[in-house]
N, C-alpha and C. Protein backbone atom coordinates (compact mmCIF):
# COMPACT_ATOMS: atom_id res chain seq x y z
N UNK A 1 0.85 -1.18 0.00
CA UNK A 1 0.00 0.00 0.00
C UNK A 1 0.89 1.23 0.00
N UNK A 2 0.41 2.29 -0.61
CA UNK A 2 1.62 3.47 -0.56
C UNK A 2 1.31 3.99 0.41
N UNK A 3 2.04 4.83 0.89
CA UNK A 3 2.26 5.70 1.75
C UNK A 3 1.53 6.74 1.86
N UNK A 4 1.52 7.33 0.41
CA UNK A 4 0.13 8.41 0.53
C UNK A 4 -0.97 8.40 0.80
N UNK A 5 -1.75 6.64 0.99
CA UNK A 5 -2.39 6.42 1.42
C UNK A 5 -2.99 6.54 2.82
N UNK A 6 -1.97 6.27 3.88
CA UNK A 6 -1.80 6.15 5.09
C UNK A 6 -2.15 7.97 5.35
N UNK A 7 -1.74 8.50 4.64
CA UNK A 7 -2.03 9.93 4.86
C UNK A 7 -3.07 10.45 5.18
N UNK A 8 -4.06 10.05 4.60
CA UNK A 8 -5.47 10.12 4.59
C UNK A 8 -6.18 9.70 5.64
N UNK A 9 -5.82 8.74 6.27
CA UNK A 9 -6.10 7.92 7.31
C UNK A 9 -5.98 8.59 8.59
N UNK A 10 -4.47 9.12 8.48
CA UNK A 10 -4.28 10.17 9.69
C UNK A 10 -4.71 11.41 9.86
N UNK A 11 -5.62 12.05 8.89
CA UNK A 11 -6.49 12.92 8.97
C UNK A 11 -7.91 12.69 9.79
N UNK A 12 -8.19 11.00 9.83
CA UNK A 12 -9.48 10.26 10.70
C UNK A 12 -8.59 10.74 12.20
N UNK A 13 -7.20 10.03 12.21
CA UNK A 13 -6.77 9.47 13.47
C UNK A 13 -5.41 9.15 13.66
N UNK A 14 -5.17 9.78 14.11
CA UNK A 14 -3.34 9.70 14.22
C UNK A 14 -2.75 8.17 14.31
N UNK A 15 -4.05 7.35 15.27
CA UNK A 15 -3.80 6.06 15.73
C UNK A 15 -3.92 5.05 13.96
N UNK A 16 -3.99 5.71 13.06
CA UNK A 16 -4.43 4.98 12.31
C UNK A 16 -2.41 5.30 11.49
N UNK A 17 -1.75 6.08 11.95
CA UNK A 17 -0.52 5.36 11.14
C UNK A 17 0.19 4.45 11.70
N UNK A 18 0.01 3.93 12.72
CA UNK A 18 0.22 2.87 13.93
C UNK A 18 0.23 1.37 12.36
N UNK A 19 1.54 0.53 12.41
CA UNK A 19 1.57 -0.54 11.91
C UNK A 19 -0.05 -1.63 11.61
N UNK A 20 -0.50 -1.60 12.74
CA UNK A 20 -1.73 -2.72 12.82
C UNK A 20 -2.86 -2.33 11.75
N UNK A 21 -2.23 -1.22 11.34
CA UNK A 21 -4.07 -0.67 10.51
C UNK A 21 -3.72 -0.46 9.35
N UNK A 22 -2.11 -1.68 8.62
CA UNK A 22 -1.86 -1.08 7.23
C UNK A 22 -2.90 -2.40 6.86
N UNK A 23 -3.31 -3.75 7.57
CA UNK A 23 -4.31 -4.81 6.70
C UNK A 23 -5.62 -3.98 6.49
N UNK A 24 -5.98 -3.38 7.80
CA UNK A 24 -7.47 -2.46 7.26
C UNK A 24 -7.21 -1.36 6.13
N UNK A 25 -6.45 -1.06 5.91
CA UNK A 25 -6.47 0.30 5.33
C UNK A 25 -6.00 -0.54 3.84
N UNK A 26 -5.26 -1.30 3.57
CA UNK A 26 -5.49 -2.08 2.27
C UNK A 26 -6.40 -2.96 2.03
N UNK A 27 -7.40 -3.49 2.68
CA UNK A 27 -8.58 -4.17 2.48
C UNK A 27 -9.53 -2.86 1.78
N UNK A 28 -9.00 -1.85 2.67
CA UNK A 28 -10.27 -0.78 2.26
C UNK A 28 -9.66 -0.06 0.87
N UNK A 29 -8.85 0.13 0.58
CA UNK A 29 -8.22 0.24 -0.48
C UNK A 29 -8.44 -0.66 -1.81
N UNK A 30 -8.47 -1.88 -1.29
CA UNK A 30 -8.73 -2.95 -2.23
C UNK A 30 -10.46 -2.69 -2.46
N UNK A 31 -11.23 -2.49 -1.82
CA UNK A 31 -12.90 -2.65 -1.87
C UNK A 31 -13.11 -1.29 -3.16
N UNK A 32 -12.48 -0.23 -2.25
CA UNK A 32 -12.43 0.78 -3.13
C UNK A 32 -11.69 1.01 -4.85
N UNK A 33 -10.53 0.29 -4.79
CA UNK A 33 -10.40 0.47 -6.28
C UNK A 33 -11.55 -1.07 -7.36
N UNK A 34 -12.38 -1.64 -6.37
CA UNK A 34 -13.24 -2.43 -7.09
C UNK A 34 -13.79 -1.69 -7.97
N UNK A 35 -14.68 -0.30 -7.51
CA UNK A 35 -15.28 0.82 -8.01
C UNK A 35 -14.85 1.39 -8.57
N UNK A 36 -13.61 1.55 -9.18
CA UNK A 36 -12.81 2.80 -9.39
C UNK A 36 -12.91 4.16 -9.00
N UNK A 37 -12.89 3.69 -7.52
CA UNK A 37 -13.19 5.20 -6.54
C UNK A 37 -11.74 5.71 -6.05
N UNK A 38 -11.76 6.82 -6.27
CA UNK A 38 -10.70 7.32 -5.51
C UNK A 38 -10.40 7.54 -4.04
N UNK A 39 -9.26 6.87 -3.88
CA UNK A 39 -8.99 6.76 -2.11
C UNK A 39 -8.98 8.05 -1.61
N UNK A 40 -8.10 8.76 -2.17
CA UNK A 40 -8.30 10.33 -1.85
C UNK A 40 -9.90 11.11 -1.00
N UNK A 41 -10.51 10.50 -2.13
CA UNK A 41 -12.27 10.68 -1.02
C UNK A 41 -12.71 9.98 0.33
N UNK A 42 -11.80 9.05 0.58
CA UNK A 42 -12.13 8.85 1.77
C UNK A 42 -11.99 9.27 3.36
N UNK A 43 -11.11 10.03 3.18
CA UNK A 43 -10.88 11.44 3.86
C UNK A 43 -11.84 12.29 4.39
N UNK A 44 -12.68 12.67 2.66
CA UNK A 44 -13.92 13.60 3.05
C UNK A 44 -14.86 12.64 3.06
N UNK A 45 -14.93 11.58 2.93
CA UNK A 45 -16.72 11.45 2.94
C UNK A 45 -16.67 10.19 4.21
N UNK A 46 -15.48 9.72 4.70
CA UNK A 46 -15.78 9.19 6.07
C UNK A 46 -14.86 10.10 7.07
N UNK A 47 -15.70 9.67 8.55
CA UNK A 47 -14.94 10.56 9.32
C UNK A 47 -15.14 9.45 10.88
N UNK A 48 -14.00 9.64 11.33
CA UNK A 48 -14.53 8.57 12.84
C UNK A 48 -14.52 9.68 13.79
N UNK A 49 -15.65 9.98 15.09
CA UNK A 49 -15.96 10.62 15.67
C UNK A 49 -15.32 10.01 16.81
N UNK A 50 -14.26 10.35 17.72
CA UNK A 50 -13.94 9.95 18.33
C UNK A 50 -13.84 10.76 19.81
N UNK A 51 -15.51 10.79 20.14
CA UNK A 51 -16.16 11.53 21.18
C UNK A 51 -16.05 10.53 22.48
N UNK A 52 -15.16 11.11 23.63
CA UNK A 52 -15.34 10.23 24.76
C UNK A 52 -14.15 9.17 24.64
N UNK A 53 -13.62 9.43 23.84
CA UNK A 53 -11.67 8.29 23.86
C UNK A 53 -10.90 8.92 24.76
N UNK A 54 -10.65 7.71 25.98
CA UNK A 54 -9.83 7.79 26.86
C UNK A 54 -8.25 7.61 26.47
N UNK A 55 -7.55 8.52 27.36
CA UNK A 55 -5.93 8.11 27.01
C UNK A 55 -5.77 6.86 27.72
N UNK A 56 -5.00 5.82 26.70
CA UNK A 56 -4.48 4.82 27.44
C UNK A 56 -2.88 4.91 27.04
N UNK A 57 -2.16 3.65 28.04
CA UNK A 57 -0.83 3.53 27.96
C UNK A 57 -0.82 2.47 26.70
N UNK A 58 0.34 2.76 25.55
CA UNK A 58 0.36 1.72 24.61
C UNK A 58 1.16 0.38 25.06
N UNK A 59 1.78 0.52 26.22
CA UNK A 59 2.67 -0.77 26.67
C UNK A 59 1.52 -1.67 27.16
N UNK A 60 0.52 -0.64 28.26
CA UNK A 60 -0.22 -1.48 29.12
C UNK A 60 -1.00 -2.15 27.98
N UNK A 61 -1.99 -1.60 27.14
CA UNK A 61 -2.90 -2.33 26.11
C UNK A 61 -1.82 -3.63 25.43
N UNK A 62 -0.45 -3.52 25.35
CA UNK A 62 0.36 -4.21 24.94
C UNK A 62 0.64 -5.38 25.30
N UNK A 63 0.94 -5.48 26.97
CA UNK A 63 0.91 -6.45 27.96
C UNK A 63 -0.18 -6.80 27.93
N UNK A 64 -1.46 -6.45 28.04
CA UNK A 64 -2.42 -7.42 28.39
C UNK A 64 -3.32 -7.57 27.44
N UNK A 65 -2.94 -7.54 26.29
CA UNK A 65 -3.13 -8.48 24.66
C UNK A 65 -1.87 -9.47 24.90
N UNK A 66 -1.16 -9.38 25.05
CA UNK A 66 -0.44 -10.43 25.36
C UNK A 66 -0.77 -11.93 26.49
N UNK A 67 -0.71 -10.98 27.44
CA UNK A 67 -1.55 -11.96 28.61
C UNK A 67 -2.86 -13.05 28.46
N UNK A 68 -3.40 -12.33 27.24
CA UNK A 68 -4.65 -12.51 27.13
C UNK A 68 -4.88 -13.79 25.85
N UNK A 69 -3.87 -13.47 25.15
CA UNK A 69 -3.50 -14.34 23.98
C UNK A 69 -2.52 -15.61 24.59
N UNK A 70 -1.69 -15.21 25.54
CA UNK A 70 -0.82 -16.17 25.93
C UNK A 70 -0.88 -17.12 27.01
N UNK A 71 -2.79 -16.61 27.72
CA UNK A 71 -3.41 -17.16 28.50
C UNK A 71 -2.56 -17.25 30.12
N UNK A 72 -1.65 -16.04 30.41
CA UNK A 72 -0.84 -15.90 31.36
C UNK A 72 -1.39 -14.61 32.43
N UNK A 73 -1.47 -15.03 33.80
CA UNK A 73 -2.12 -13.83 34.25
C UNK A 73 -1.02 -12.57 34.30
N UNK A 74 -1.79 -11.43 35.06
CA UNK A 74 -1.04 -10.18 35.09
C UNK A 74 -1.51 -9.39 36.60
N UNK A 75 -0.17 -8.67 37.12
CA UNK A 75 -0.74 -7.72 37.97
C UNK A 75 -0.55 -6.30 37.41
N UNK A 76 -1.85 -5.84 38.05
CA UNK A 76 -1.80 -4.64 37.65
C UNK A 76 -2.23 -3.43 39.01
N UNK A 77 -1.82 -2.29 38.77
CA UNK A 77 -2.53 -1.27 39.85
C UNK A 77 -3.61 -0.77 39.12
N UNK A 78 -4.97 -0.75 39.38
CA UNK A 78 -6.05 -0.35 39.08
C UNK A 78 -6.32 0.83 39.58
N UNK A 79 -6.67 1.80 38.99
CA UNK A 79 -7.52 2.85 39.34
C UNK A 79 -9.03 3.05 39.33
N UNK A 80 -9.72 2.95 40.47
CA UNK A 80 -11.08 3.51 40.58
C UNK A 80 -11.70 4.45 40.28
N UNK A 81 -12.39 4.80 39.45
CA UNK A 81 -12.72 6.31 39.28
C UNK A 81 -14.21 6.36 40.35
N UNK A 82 -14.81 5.42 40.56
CA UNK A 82 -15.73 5.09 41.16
C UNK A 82 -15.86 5.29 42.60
N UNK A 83 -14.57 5.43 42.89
CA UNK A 83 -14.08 5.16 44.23
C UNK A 83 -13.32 5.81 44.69
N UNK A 84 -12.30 6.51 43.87
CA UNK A 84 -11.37 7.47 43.63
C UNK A 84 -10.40 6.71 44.91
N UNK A 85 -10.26 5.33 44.34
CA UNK A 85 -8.73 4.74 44.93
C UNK A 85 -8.11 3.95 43.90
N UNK A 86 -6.82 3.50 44.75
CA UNK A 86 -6.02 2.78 44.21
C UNK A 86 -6.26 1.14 44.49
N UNK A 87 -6.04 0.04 43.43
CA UNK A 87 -5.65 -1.01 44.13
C UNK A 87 -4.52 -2.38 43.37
N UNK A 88 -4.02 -3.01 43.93
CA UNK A 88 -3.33 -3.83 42.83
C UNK A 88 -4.05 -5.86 43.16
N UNK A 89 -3.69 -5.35 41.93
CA UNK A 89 -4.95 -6.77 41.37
C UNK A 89 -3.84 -7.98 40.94
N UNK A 90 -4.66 -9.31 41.16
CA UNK A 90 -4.20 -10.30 39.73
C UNK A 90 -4.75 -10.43 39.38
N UNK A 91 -4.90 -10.45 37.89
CA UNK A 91 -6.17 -11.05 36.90
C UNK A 91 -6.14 -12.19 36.27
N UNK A 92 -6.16 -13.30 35.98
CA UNK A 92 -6.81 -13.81 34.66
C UNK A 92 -7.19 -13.30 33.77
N UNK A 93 -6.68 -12.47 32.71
CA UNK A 93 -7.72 -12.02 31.97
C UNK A 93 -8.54 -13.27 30.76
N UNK A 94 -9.76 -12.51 30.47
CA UNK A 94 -10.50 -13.58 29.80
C UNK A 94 -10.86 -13.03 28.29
N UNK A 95 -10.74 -12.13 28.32
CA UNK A 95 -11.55 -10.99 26.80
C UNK A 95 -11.51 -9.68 26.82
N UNK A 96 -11.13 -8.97 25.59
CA UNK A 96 -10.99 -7.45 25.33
C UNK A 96 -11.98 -6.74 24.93
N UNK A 97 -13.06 -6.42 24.89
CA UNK A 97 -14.13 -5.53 24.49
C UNK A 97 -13.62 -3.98 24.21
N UNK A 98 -13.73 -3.91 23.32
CA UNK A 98 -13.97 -2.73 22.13
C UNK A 98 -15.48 -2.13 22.21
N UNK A 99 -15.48 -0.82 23.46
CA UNK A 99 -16.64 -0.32 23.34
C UNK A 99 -16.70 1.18 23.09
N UNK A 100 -17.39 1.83 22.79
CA UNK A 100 -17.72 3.21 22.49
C UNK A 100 -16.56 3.97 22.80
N UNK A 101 -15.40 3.30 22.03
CA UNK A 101 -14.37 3.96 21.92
C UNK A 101 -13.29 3.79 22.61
N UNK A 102 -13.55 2.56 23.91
CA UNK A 102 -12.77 2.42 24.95
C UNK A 102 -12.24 1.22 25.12
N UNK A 103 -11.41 0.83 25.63
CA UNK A 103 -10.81 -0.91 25.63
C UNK A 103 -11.01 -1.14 26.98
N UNK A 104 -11.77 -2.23 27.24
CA UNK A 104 -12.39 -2.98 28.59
C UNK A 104 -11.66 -4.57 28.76
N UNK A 105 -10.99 -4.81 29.79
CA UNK A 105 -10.43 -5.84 29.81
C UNK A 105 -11.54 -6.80 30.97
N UNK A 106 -12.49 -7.59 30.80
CA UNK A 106 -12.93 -8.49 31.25
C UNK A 106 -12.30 -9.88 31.66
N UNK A 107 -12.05 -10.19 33.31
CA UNK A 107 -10.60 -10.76 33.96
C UNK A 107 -11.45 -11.55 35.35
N UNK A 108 -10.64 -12.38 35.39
CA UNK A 108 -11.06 -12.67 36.96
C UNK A 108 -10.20 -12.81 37.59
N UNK A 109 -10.73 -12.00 38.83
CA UNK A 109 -10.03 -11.10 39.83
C UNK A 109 -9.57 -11.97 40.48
N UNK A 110 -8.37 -11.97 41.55
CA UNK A 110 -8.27 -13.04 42.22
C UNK A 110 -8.50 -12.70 43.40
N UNK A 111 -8.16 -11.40 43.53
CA UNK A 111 -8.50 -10.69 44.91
C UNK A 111 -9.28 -10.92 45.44
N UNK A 112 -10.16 -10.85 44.80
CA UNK A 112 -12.07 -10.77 44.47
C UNK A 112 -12.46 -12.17 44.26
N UNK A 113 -12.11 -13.17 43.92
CA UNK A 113 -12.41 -14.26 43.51
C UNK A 113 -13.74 -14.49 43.04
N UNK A 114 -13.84 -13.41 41.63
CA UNK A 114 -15.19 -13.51 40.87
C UNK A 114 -14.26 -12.62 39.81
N UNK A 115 -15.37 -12.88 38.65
CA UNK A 115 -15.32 -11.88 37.66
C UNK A 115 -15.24 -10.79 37.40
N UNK A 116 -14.67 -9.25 37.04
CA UNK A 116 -14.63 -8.22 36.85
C UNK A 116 -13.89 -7.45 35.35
N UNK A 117 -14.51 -6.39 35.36
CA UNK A 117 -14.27 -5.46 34.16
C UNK A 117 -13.27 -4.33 34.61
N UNK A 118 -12.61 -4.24 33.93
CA UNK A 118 -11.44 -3.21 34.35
C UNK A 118 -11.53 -2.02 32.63
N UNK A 119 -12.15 -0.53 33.05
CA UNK A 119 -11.34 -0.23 31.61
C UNK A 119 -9.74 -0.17 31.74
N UNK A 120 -9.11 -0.11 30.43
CA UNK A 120 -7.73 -0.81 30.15
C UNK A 120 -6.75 0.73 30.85
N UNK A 121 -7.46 2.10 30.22
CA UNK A 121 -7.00 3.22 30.89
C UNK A 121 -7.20 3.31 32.13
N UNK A 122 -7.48 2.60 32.58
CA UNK A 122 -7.50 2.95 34.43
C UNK A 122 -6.72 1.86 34.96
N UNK A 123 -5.71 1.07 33.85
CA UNK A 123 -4.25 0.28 34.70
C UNK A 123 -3.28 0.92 34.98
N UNK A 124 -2.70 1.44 35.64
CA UNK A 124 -1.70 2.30 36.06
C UNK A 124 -0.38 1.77 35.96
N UNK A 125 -0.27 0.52 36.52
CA UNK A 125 0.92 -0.46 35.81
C UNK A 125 0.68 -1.76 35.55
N UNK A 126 1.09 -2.23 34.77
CA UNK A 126 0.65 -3.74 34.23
C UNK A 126 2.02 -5.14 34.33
N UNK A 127 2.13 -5.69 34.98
CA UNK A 127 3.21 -6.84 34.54
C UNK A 127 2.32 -7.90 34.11
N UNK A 128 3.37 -8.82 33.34
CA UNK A 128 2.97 -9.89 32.73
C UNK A 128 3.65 -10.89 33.66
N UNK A 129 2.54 -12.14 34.81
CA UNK A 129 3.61 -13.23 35.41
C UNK A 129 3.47 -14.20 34.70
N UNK A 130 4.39 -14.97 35.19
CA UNK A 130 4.67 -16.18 34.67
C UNK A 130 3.65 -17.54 34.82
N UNK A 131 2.62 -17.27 35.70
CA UNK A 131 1.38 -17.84 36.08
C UNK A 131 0.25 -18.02 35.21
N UNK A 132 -0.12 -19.25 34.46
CA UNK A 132 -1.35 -19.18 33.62
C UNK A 132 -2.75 -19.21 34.23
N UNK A 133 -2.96 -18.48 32.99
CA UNK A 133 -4.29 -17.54 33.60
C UNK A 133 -5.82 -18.87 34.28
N UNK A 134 -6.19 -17.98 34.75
CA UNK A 134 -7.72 -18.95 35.09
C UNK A 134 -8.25 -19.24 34.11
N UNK A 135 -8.70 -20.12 33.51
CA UNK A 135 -9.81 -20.77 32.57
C UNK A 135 -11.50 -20.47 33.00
N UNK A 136 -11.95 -19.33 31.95
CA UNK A 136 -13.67 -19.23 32.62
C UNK A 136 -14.52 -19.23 32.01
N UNK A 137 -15.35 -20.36 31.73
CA UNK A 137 -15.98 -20.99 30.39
C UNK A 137 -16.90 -19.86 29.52
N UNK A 138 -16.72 -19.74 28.28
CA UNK A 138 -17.35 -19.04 27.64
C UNK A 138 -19.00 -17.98 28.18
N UNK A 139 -20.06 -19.62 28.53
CA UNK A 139 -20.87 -19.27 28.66
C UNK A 139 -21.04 -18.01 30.10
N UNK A 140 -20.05 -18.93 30.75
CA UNK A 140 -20.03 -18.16 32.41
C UNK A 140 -19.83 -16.39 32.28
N UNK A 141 -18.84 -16.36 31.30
CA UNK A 141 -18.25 -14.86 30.66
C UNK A 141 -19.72 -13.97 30.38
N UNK A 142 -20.51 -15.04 29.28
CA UNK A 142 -21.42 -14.25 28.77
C UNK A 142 -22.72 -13.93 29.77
N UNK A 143 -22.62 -14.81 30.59
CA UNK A 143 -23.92 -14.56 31.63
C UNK A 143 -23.59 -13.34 32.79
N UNK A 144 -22.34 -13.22 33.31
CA UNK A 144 -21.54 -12.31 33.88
C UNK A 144 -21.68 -10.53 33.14
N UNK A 145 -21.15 -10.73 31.67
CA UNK A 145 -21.25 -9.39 31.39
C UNK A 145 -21.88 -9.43 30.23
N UNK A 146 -23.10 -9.92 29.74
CA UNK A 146 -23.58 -9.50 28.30
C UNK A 146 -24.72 -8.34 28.78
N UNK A 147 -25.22 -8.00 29.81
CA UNK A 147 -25.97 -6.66 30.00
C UNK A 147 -24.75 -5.74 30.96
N UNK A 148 -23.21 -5.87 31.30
CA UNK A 148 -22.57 -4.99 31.63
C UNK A 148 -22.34 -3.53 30.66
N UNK A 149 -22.68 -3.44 29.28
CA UNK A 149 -21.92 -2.07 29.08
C UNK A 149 -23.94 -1.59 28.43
N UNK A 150 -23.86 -0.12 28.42
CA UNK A 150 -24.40 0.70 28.36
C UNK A 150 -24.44 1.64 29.60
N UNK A 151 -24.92 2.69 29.44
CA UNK A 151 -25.19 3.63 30.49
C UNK A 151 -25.88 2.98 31.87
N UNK A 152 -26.77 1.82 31.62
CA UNK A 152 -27.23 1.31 32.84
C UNK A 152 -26.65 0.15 32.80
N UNK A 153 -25.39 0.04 32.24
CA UNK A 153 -25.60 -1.92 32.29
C UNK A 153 -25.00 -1.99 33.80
N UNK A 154 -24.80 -3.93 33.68
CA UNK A 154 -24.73 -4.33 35.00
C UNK A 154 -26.11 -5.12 35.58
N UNK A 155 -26.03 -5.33 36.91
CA UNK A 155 -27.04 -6.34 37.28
C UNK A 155 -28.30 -5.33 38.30
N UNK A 156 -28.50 -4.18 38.03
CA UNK A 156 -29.23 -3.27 38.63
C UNK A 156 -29.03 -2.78 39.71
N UNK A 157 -28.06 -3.41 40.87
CA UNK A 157 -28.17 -2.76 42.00
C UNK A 157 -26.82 -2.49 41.90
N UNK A 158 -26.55 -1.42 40.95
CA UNK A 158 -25.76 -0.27 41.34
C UNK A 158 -26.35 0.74 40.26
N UNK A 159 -26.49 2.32 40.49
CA UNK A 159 -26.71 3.37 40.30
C UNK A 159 -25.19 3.55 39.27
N UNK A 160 -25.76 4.28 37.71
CA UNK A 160 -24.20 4.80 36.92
C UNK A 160 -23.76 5.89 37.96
N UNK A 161 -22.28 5.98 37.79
CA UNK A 161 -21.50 6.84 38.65
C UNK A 161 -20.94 7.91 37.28
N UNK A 162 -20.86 9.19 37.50
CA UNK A 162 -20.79 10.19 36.81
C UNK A 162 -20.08 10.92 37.85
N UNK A 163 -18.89 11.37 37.25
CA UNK A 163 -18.11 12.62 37.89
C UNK A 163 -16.79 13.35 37.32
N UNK A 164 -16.73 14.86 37.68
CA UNK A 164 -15.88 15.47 36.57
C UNK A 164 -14.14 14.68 37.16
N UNK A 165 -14.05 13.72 38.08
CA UNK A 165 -12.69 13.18 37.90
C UNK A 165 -12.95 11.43 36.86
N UNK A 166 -13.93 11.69 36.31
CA UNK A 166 -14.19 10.57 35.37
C UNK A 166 -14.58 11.28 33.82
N UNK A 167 -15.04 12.35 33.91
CA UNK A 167 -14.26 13.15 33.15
C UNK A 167 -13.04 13.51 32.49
N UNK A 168 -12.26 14.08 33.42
CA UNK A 168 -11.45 14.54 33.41
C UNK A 168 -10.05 13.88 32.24
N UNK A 169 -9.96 12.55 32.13
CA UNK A 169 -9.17 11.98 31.37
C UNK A 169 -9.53 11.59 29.94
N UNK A 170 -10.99 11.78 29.48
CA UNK A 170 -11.29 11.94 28.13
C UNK A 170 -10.86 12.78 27.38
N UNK A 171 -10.46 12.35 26.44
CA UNK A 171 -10.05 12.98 25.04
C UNK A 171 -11.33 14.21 24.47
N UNK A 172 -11.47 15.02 24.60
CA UNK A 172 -12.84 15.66 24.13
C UNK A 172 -12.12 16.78 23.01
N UNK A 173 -13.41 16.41 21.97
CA UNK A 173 -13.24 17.18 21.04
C UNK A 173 -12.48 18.78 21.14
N UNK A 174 -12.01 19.55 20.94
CA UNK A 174 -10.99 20.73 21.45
C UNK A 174 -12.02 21.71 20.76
N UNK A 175 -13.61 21.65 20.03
CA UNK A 175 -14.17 22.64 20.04
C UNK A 175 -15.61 21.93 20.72
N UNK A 176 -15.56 21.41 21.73
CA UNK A 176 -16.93 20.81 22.25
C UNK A 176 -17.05 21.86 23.70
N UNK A 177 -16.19 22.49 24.08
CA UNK A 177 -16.94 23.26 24.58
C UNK A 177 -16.90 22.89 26.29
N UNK A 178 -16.28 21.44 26.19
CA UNK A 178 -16.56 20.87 27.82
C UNK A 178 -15.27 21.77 28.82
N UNK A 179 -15.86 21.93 29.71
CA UNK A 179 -14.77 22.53 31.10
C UNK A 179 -14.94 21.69 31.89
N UNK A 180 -13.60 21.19 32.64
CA UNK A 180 -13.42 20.59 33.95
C UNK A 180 -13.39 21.82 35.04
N UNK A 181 -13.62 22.10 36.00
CA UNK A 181 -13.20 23.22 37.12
C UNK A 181 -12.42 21.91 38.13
N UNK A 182 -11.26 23.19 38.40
CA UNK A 182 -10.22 22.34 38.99
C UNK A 182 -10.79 21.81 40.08
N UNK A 183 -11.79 22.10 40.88
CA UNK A 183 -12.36 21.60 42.28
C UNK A 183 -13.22 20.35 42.03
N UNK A 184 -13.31 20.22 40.69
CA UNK A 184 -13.96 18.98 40.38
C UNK A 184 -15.33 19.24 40.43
């Protein structure tokens, strides 16, 4: 794929000159010269809105795609925004969810000795041990978190938590207008 291509791409998203997105970006390349459309238009006539993208660490998302593929657990220091603490975990992790912009690592806790969702930006540090991970059968995963994400997901008895230090680490558009006040 040329290079000038990739250009275009980083006009969506900086994350898109990142190695992993030259198979998407030549698949889409390939669909497109089916038509004899010019790539050049894809620039203007798609756009990814990337309202509400949290900063994450690229090592941490790194390590625990790894972990996760290599079926090896990990500790990590978690941050609460919920709670506004600290804590350090082992996980199992079990699955990566790709949601409204955010990477959710779904793990079982050992601390906790149950299941839990961690977003991936609220690991503060991540190691990879040498310990293989817990095994937690498909179905168990899906009964656990297939009503966890939306604004109400979860199992009802907890209330969504909203606050400007959960705020505060989103990426927001630079003409949307949002203010944090330092007092939170």
């Amino acid at each position: 794929m040329a290079d000038h291509h990739i250009s275009y791409c980083v006009t969506w998203s900086p994350a898109c000159s990142h190695p992993m997105w030259r198979p998407v970006l030549s698949r889409l390349e390939a669909i497109l010269g089916q038509g004899q459309l010019d790539f050049s238009q894809v620039a203007n006539r798609i756009r990814l809105a990337r309202i509400g993208k949290r900063r994450k660490n690229p090592a941490h998302f790194s390590a625990v795609s790894r972990a996760l593929l290599e079926r090896q657990q990990l500790q990590v220091r978690h941050y609460s925004r919920e709670h506004d603490t600290h804590s350090d975990r082992t996980l199992s992790p079990q699955r990566l969810i790709f949601y409204r912009n955010n990477w959710y690592l779904e793990a079982w806790c050992h601390a906790r000795k149950a299941l839990r969702r961690f977003s991936v930006d609220a690991l503060e540090s991540v190691e990879l041990l040498t310990a293989k991970a817990k095994e937690v059968p498909v179905k168990q995963l899906d009964v656990a978190f297939s009503s966890a994400y939306g604004i109400y997901g979860g199992t009802g008895d907890k209330r969504p938590c909203c606050g400007s230090r959960q705020l505060r680490p989103v990426g927001w558009p630079t003409r949307s207008g949002i203010r944090i006040r330092s007092a939170g």
